[in-house]
PDB file of N, CA and C in Angstrom:
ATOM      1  N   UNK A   1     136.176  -7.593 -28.822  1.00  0.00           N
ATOM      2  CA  UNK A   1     135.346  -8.537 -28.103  1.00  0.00           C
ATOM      3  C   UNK A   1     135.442  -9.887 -28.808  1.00  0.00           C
ATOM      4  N   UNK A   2     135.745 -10.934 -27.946  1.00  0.00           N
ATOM      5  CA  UNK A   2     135.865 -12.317 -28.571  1.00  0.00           C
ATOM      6  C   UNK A   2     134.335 -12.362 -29.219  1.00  0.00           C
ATOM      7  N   UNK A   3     134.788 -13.225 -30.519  1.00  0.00           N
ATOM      8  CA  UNK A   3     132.971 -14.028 -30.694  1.00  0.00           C
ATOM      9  C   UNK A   3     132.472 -14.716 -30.379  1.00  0.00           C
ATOM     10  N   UNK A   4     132.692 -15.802 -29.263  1.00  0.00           N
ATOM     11  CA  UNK A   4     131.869 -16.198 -28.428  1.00  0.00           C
ATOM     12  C   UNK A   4     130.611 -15.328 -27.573  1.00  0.00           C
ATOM     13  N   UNK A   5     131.965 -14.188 -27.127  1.00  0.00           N
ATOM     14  CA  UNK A   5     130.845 -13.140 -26.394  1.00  0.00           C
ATOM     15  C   UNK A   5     129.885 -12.216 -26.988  1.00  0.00           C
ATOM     16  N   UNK A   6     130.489 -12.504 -28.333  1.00  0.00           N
ATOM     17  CA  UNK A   6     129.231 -11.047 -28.937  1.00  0.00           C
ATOM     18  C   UNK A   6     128.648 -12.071 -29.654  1.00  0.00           C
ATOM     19  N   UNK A   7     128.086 -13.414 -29.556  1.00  0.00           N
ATOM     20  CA  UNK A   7     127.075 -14.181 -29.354  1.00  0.00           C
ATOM     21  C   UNK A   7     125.608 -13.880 -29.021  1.00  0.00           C
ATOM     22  N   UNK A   8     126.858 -13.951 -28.016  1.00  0.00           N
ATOM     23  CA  UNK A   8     125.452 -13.971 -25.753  1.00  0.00           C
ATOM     24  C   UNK A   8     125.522 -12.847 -25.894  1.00  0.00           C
ATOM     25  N   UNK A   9     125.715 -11.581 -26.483  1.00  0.00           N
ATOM     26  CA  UNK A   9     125.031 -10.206 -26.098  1.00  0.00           C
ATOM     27  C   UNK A   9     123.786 -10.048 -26.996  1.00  0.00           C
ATOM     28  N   UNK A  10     122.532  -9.596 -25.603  1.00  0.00           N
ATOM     29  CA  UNK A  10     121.304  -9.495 -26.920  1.00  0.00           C
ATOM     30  C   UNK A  10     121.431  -8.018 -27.918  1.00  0.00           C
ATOM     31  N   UNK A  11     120.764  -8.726 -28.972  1.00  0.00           N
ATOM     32  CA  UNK A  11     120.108  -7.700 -29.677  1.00  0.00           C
ATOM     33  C   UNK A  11     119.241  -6.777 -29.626  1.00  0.00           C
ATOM     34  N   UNK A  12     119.605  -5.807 -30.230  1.00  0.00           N
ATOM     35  CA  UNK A  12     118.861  -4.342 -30.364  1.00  0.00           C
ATOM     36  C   UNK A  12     117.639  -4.181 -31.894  1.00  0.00           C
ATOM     37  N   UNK A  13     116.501  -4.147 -31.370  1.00  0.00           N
ATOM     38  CA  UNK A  13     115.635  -4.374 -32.643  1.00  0.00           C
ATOM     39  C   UNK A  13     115.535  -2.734 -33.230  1.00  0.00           C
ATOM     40  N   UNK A  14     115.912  -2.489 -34.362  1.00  0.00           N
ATOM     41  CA  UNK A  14     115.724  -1.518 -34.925  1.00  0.00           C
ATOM     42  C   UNK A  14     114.840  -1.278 -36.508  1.00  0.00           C
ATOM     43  N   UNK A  15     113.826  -0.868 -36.182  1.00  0.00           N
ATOM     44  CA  UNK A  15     112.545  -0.895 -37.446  1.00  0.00           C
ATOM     45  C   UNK A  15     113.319   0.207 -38.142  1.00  0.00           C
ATOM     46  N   UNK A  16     112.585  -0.541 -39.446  1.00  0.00           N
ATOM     47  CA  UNK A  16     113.157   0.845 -40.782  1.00  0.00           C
ATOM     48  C   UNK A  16     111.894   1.072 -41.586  1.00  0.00           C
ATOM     49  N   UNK A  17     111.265   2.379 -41.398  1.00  0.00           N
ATOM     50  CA  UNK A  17     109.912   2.398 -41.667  1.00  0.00           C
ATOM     51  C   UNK A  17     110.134   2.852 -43.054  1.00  0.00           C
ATOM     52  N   UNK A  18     111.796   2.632 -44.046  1.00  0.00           N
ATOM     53  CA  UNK A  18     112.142   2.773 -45.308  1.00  0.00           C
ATOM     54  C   UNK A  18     111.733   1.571 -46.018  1.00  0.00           C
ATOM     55  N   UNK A  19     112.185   0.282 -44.965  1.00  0.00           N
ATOM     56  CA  UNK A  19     112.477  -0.706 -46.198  1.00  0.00           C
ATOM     57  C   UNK A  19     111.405  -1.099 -47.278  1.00  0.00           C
ATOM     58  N   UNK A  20     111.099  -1.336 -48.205  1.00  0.00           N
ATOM     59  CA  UNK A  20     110.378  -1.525 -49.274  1.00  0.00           C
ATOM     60  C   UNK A  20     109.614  -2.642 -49.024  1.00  0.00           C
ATOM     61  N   UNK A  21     108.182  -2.669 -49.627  1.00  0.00           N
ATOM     62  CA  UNK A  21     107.665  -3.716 -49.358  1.00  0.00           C
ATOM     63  C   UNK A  21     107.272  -4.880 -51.051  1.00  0.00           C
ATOM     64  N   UNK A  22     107.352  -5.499 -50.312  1.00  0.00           N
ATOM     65  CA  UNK A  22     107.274  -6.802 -51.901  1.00  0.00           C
ATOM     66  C   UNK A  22     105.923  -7.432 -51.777  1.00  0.00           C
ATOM     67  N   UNK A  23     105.016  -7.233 -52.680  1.00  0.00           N
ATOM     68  CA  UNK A  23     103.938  -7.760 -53.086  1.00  0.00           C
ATOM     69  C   UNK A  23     104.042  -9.107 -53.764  1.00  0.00           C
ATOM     70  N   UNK A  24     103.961 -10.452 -53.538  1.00  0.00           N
ATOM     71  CA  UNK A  24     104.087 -11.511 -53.917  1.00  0.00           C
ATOM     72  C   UNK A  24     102.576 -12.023 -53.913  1.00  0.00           C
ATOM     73  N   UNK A  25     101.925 -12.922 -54.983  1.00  0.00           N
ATOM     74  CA  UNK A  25     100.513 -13.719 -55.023  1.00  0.00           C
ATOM     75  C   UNK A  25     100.631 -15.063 -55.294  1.00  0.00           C
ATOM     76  N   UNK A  26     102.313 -15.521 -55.276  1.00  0.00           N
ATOM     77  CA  UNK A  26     102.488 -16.425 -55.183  1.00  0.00           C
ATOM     78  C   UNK A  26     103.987 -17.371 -54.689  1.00  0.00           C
ATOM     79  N   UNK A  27     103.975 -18.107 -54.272  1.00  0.00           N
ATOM     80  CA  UNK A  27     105.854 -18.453 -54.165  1.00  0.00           C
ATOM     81  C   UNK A  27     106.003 -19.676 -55.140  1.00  0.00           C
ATOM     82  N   UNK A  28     106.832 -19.130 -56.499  1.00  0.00           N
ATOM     83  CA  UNK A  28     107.124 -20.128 -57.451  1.00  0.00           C
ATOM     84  C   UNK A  28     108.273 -21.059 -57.364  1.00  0.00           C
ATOM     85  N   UNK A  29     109.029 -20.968 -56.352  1.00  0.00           N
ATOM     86  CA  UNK A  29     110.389 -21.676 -56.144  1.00  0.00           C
ATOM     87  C   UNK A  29     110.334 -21.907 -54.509  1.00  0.00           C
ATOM     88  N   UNK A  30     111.155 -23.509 -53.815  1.00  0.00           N
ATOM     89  CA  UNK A  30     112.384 -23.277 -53.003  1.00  0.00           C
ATOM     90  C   UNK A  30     113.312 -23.872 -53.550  1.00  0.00           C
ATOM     91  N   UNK A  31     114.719 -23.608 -52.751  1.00  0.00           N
ATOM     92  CA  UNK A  31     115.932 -24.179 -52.982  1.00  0.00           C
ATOM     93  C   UNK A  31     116.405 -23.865 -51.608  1.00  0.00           C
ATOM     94  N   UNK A  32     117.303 -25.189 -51.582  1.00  0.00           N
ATOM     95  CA  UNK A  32     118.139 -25.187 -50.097  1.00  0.00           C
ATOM     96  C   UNK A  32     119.589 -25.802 -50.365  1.00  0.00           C
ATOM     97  N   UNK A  33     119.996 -25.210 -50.365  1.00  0.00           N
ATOM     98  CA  UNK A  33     122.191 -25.329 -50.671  1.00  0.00           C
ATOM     99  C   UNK A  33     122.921 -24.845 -49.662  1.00  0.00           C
ATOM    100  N   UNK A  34     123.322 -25.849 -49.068  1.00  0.00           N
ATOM    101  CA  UNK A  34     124.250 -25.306 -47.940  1.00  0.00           C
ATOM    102  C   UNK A  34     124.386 -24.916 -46.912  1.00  0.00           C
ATOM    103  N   UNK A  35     122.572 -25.322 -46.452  1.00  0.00           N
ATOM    104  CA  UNK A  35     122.240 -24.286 -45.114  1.00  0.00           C
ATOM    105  C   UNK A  35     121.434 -23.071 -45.521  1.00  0.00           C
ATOM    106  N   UNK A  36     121.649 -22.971 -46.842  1.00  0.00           N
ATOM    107  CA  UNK A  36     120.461 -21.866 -47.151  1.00  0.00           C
ATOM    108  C   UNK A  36     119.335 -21.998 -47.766  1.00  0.00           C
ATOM    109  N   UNK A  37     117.738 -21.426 -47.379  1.00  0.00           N
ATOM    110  CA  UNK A  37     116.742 -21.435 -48.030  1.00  0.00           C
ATOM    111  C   UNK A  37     116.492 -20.382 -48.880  1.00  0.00           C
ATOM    112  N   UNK A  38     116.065 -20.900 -50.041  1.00  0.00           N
ATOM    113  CA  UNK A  38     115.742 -19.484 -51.077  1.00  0.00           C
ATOM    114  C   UNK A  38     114.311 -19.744 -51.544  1.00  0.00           C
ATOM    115  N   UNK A  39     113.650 -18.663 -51.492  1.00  0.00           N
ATOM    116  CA  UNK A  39     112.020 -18.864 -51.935  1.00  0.00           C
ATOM    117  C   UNK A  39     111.906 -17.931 -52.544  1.00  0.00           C
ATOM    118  N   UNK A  40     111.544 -17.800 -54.034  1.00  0.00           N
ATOM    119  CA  UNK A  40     111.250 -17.254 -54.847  1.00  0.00           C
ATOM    120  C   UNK A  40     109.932 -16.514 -54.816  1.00  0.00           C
ATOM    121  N   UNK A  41     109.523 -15.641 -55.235  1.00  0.00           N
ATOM    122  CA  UNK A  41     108.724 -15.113 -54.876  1.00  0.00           C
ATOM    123  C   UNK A  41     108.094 -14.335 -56.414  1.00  0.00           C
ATOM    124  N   UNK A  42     106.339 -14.769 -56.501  1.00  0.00           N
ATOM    125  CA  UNK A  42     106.373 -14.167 -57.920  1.00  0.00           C
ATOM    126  C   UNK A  42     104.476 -13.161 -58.036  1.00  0.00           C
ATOM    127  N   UNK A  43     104.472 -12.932 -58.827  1.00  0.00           N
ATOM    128  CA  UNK A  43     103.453 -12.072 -59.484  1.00  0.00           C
ATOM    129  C   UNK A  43     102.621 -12.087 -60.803  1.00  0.00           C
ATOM    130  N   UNK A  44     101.697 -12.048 -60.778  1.00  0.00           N
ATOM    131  CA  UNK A  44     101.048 -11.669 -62.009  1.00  0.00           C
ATOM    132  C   UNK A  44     101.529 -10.900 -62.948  1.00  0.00           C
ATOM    133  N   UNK A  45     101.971 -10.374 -64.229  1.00  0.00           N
ATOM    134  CA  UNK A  45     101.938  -9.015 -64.177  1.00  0.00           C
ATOM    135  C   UNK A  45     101.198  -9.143 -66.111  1.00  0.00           C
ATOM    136  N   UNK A  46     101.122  -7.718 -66.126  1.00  0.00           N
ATOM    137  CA  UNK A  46      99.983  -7.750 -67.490  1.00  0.00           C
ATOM    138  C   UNK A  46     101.147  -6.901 -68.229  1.00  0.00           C
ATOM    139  N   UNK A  47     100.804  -7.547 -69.426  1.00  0.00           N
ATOM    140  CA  UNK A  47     101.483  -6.890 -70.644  1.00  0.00           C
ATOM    141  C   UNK A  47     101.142  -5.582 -71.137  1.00  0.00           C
ATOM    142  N   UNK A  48     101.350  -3.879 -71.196  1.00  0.00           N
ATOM    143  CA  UNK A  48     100.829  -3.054 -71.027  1.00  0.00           C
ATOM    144  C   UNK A  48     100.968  -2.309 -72.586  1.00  0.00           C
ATOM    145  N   UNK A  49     101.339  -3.755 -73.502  1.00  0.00           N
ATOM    146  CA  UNK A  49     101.169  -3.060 -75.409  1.00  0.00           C
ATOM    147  C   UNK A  49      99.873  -3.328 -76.019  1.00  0.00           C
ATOM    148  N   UNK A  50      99.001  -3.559 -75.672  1.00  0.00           N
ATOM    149  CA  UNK A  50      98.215  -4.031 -76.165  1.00  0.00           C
ATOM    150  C   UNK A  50      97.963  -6.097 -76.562  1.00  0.00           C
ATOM    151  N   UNK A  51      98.481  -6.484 -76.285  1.00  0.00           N
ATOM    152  CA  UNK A  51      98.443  -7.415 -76.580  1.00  0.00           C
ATOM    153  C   UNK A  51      97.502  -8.303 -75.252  1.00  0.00           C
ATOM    154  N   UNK A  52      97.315  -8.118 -74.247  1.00  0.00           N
ATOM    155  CA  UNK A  52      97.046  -8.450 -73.074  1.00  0.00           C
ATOM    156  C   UNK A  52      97.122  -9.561 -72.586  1.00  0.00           C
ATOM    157  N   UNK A  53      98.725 -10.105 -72.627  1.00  0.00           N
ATOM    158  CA  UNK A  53      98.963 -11.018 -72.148  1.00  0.00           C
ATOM    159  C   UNK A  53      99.487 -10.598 -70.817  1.00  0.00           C
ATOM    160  N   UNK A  54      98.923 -12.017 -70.063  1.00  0.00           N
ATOM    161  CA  UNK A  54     100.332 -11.678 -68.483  1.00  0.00           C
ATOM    162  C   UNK A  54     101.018 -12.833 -68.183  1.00  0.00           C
ATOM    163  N   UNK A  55     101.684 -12.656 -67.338  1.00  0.00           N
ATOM    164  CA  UNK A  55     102.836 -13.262 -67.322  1.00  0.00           C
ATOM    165  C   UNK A  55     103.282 -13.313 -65.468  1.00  0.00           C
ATOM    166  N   UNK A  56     103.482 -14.809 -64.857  1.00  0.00           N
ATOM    167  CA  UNK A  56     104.177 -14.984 -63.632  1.00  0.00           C
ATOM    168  C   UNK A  56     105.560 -14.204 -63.881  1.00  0.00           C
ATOM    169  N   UNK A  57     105.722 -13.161 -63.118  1.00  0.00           N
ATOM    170  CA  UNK A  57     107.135 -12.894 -63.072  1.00  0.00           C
ATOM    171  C   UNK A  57     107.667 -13.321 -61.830  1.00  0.00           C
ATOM    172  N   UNK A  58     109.067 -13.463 -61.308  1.00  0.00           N
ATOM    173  CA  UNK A  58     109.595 -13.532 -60.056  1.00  0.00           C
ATOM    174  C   UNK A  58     110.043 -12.286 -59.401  1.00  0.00           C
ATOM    175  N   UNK A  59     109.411 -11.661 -58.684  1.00  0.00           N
ATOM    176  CA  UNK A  59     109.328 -10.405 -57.914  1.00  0.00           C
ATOM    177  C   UNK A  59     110.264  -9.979 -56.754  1.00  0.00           C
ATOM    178  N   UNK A  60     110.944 -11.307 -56.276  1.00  0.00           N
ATOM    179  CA  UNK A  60     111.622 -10.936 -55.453  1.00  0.00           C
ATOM    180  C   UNK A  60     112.535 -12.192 -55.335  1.00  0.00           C
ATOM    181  N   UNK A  61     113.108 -12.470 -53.928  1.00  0.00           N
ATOM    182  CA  UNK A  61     113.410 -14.008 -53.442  1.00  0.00           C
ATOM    183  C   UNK A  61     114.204 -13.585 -52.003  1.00  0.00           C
ATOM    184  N   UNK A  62     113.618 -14.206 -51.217  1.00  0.00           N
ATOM    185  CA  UNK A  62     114.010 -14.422 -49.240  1.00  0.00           C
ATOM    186  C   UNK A  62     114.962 -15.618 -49.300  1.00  0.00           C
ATOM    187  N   UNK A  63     115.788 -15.303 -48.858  1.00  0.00           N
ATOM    188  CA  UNK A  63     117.029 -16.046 -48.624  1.00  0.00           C
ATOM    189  C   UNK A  63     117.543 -15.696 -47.130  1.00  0.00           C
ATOM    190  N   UNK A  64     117.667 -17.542 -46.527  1.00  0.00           N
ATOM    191  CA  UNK A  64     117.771 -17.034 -44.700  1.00  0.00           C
ATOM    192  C   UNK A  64     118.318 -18.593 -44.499  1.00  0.00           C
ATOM    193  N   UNK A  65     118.579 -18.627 -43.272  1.00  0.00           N
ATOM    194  CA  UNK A  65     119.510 -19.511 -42.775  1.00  0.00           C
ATOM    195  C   UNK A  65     118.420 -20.976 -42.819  1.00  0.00           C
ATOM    196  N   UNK A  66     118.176 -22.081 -42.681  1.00  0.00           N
ATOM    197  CA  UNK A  66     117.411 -22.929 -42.282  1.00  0.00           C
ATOM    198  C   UNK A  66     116.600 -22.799 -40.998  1.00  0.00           C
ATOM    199  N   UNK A  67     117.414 -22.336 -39.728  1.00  0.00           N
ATOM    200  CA  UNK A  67     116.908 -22.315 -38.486  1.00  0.00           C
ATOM    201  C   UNK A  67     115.872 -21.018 -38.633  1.00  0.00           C
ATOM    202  N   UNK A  68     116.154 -19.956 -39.687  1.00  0.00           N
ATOM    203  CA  UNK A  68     115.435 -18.373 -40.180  1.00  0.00           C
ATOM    204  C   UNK A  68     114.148 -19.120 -40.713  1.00  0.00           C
ATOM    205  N   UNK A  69     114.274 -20.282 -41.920  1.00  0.00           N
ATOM    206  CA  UNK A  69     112.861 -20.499 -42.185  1.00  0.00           C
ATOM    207  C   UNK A  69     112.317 -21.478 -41.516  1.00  0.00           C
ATOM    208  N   UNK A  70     112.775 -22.287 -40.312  1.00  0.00           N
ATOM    209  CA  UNK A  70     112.040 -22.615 -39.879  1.00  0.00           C
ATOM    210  C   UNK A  70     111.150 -22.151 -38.965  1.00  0.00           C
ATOM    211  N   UNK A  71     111.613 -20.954 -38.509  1.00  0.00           N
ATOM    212  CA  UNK A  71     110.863 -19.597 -37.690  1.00  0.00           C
ATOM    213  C   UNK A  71     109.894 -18.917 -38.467  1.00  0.00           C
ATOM    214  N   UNK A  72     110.142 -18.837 -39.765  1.00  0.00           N
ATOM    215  CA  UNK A  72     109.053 -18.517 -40.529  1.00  0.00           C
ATOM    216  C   UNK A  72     108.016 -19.503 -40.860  1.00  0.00           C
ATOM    217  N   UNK A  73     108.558 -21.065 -41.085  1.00  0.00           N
ATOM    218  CA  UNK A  73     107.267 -21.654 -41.076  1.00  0.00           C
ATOM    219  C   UNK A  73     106.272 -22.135 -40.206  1.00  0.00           C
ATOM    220  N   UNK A  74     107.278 -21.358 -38.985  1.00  0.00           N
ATOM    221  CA  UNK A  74     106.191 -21.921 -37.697  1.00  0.00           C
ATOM    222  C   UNK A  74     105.650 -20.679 -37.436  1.00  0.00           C
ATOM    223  N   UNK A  75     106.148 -19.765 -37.341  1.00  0.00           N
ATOM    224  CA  UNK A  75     105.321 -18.351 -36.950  1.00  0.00           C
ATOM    225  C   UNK A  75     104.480 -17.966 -38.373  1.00  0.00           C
ATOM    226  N   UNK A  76     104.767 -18.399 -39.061  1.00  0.00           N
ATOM    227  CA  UNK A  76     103.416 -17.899 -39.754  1.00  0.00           C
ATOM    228  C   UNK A  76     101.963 -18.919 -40.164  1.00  0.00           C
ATOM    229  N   UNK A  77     102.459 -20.515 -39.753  1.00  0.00           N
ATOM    230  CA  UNK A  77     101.266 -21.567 -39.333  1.00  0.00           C
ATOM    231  C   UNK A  77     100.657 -21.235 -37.861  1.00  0.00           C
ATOM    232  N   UNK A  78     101.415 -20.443 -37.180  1.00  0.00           N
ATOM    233  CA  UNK A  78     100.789 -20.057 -36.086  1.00  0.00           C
ATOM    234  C   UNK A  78      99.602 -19.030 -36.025  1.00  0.00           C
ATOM    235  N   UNK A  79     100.234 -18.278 -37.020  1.00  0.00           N
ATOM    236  CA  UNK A  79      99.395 -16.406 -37.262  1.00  0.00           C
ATOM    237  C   UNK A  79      98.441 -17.155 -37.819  1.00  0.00           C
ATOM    238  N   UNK A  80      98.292 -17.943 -38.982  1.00  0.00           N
ATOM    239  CA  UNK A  80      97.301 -18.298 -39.923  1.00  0.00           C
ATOM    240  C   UNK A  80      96.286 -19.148 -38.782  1.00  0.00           C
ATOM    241  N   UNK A  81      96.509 -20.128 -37.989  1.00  0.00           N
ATOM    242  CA  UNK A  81      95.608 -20.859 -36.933  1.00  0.00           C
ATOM    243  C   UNK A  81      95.111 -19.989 -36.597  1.00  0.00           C
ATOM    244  N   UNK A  82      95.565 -19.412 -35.641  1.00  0.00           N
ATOM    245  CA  UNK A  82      94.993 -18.249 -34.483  1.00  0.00           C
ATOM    246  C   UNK A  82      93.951 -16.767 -35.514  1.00  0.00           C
ATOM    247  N   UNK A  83      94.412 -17.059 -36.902  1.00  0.00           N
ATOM    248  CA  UNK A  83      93.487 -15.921 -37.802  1.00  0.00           C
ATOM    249  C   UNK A  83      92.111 -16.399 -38.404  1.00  0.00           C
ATOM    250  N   UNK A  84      92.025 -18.176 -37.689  1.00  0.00           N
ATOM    251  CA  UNK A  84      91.232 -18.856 -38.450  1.00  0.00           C
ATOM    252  C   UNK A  84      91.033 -19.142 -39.948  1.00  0.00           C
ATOM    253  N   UNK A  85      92.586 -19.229 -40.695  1.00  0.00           N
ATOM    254  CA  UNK A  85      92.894 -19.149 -41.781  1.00  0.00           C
ATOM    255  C   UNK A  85      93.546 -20.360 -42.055  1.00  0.00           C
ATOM    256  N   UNK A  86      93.027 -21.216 -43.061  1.00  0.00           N
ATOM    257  CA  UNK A  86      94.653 -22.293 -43.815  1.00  0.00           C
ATOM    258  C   UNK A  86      93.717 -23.566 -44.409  1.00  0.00           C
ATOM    259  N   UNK A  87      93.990 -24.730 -44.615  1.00  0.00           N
ATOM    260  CA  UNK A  87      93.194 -25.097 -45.671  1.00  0.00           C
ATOM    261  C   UNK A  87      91.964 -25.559 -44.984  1.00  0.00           C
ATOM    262  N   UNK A  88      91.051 -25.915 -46.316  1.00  0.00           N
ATOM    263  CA  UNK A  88      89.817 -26.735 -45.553  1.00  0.00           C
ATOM    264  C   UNK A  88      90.107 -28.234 -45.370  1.00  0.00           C
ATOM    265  N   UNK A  89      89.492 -28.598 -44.267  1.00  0.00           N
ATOM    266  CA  UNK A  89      89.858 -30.058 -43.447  1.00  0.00           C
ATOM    267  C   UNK A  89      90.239 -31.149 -44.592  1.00  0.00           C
ATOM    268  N   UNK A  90      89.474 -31.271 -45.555  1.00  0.00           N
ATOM    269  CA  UNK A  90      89.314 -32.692 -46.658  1.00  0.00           C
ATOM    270  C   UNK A  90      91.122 -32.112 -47.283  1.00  0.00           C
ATOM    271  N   UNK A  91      91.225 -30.653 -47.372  1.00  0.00           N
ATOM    272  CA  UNK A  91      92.086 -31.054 -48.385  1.00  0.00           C
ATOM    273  C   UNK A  91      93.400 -30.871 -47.244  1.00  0.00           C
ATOM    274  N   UNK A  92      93.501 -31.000 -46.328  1.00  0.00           N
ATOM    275  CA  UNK A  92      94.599 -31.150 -44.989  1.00  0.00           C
ATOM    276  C   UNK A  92      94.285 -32.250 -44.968  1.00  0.00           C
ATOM    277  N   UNK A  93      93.301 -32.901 -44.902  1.00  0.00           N
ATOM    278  CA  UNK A  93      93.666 -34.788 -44.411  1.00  0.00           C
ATOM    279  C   UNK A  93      94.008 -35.142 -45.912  1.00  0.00           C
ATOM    280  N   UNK A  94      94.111 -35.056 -46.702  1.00  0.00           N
ATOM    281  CA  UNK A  94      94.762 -35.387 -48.348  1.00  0.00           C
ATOM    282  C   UNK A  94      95.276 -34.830 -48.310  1.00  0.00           C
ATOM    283  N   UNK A  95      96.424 -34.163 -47.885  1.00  0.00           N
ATOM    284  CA  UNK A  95      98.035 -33.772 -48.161  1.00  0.00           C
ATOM    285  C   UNK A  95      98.445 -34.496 -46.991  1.00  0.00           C
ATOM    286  N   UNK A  96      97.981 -34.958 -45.890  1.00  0.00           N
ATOM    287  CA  UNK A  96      98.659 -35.549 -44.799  1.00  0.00           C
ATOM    288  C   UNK A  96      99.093 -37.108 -45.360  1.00  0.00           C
ATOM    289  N   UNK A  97      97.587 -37.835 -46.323  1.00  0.00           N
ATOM    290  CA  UNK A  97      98.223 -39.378 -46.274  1.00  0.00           C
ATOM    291  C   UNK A  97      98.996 -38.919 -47.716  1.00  0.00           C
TER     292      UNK A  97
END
């Protein structure tokens, strides 16, 4: 099949009730090279010798096309509106000017 045509053929959504899930409490990085976004993704985690220190680790990192995160940053400013979730007004009009 030319690739033009297996373009225009839709996709088949197939869930994997395997894939692993990543607990992130924070995103410590982006980077964008080439068309690609990378967002780092990180965690708390506690030192378990006694010493009780913790420490941001980086837990994961999502890497997707530009047009991928811009679907993510609109579908998930969307979920957060509609959840009645995202910042309070004073500090949205002070990140706007």
């Amino acid at each position: 099949m030319p690739v033009e045509k297996a373009a225009q053929q839709p996709l088949t959504f197939v869930d994997n009730a395997e894939t692993p899930e990543i607990f992130a409490d924070a995103i410590v990085g982006f980077h964008h090279l080439n068309g690609v976004v990378k967002i780092a993704l990180g965690s708390v985690r506690m030192s378990h010798n006694g010493d009780g220190v913790a420490n941001r680790v980086v837990v994961g990192r999502l890497v997707m096309s530009v047009p991928a995160a811009l679907g993510l940053a609109t579908g998930l400013t969307e979920l957060l509106k509609r959840q009645g979730v995202g910042l309070p007004e004073s500090a949205a009009k002070a990140k706007a000017n």
